[in-house]
Protein backbone atom coordinates (compact mmCIF):
# COMPACT_ATOMS: atom_id res chain seq x y z
CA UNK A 1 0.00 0.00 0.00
CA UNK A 2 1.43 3.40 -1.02
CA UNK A 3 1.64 6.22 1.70
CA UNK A 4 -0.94 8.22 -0.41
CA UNK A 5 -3.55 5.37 0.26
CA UNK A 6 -2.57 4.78 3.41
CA UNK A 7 -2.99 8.78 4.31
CA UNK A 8 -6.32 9.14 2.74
CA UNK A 9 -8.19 6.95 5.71
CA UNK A 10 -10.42 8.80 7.95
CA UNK A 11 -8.34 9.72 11.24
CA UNK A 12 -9.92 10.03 14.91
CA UNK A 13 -7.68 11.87 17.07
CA UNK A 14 -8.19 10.11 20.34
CA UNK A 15 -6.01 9.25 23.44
CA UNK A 16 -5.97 5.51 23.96
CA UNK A 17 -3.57 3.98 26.37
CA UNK A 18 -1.60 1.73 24.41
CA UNK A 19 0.62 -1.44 25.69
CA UNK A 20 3.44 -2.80 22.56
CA UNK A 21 6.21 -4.80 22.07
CA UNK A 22 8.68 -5.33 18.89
CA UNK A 23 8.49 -8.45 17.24
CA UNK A 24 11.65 -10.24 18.56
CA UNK A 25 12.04 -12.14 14.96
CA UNK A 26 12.38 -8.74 13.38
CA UNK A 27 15.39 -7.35 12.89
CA UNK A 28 15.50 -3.21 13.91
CA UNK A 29 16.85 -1.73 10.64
CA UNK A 30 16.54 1.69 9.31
CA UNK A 31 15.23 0.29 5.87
CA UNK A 32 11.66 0.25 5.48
CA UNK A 33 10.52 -2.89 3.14
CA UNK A 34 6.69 -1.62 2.06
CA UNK A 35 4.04 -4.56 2.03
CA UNK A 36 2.36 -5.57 -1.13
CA UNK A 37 -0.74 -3.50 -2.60
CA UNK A 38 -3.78 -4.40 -0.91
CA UNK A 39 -6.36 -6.02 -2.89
CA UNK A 40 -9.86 -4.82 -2.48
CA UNK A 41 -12.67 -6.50 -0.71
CA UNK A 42 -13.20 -8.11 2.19
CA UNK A 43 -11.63 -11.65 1.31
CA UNK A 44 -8.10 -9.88 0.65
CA UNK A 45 -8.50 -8.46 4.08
CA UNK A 46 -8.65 -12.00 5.52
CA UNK A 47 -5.65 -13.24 3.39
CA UNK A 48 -3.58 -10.54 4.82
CA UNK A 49 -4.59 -11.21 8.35
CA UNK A 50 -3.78 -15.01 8.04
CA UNK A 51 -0.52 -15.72 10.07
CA UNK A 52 0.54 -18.62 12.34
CA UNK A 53 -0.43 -17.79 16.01
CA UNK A 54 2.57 -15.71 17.79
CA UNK A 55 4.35 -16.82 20.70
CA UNK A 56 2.93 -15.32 23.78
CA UNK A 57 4.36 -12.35 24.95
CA UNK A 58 5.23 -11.62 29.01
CA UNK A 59 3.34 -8.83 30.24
CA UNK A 60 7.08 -7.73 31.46
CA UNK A 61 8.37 -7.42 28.04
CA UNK A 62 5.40 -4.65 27.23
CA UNK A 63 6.21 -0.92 26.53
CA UNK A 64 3.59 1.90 27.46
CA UNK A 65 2.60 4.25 25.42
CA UNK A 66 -0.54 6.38 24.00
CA UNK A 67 -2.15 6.79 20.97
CA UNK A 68 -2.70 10.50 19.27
CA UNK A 69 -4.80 9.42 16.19
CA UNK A 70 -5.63 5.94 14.63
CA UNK A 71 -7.58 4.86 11.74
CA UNK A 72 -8.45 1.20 10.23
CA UNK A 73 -4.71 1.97 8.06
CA UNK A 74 -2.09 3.39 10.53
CA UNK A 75 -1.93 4.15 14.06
CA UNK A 76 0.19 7.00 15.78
CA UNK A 77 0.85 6.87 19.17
CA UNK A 78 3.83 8.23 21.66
CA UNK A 79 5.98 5.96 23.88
CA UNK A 80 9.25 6.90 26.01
CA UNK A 81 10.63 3.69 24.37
CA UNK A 82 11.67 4.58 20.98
CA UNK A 83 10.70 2.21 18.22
CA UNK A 84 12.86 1.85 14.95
CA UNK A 85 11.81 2.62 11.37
CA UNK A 86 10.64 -0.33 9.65
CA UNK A 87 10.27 -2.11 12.79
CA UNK A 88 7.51 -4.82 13.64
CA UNK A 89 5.03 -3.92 16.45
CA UNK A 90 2.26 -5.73 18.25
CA UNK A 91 -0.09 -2.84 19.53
CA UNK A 92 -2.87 -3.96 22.59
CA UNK A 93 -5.60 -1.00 23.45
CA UNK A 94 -9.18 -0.71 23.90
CA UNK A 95 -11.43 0.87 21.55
CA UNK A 96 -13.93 3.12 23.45
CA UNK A 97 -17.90 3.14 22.56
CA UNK A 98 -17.02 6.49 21.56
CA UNK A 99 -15.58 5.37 18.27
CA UNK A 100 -17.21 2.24 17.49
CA UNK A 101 -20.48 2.68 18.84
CA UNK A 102 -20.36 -0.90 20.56
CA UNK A 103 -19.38 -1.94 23.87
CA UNK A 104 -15.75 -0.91 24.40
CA UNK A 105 -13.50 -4.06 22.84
CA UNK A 106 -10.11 -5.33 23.14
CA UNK A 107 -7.49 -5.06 19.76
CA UNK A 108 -4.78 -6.78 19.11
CA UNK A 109 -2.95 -4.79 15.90
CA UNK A 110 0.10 -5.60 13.82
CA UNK A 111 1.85 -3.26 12.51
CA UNK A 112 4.85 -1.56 10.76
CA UNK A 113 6.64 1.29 11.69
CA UNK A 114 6.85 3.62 8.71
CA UNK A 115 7.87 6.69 10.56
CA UNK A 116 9.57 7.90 13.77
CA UNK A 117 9.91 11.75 15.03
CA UNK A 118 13.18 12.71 15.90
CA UNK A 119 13.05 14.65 18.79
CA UNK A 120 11.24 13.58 22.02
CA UNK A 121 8.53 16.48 22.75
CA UNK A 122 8.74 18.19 26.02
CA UNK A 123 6.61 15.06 28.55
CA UNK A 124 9.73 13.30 26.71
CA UNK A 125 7.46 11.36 24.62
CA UNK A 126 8.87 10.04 21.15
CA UNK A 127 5.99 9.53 18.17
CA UNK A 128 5.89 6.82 15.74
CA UNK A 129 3.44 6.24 12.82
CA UNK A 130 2.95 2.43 11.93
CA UNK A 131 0.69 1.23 9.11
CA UNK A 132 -1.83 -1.12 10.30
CA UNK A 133 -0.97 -5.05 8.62
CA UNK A 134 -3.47 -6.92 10.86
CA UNK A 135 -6.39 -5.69 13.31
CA UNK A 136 -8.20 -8.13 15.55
CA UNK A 137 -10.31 -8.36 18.50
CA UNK A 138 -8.96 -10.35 20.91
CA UNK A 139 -10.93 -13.28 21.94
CA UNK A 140 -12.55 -12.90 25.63
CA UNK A 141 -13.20 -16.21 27.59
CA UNK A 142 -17.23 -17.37 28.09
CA UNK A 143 -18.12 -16.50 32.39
CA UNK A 144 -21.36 -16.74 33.64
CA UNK A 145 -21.24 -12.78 33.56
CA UNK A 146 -21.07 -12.56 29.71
């Protein structure tokens, strides 16, 4: 997907607090590799989404961070820990009723860093755009309460 398509998605601005970790197969490299052209319609969207399940990730190996805007393409969000262009990240959040209209629902998103600010701003905050390869709710367990 070109950065013009990936720009032209409708943006919320809304602060999300945001939990991350780089993909420990990927190597941290300055070069960005761009993904293949998306195909349209819904069945392309689940081809690109099909992956073998991930290792679990510790809790301890998380990185904190918000989000500043998101859309269904790309995600930007602000961490201390600085992320690498090109990079591999696995972003967790919450999406609020506010912008899905439904009962507030936990993401998994994969994603690619495409680009990184190079100053911290003054909280000390670094931000990093990454274009969205996978988004997915994550699956909650049956209780008697749901």
């Amino acid at each position: 997907m070109s950065s013009n398509e990936r720009r032209i998605a409708p943006r919320k601005d809304f602060t999300i607090p945001v939990r991350f970790h780089a993909r420990a197969s990927e190597a941290t490299s300055a070069t960005f590799r761009p993904t293949p052209p998306a195909r349209v319609g819904y069945a392309a969207n689940l081809a690109i989404g099909v992956a073998a399940p991930a290792k679990p990730t510790r809790v301890l190996d998380m990185q904190e961070g918000v989000t500043v805007n998101l859309s269904e393409r790309g995600i930007y969000f602000k961490s201390a820990h600085k992320v690498s262009l090109g990079q591999s990240v696995e972003l967790y959040f919450t999406l609020p009723r506010e912008l899905t209209g439904r009962n507030p629902e936990a993401v998994r998103c994969s994603a690619r860093v495409v680009h990184v600010e190079p100053h911290a701003d003054e909280r000390g905050l670094i931000g990093a755009g990454a274009e969205v390869e996978r988004f997915e709710p994550l699956k909650r367990f049956r209780t008697w309460d749901n």
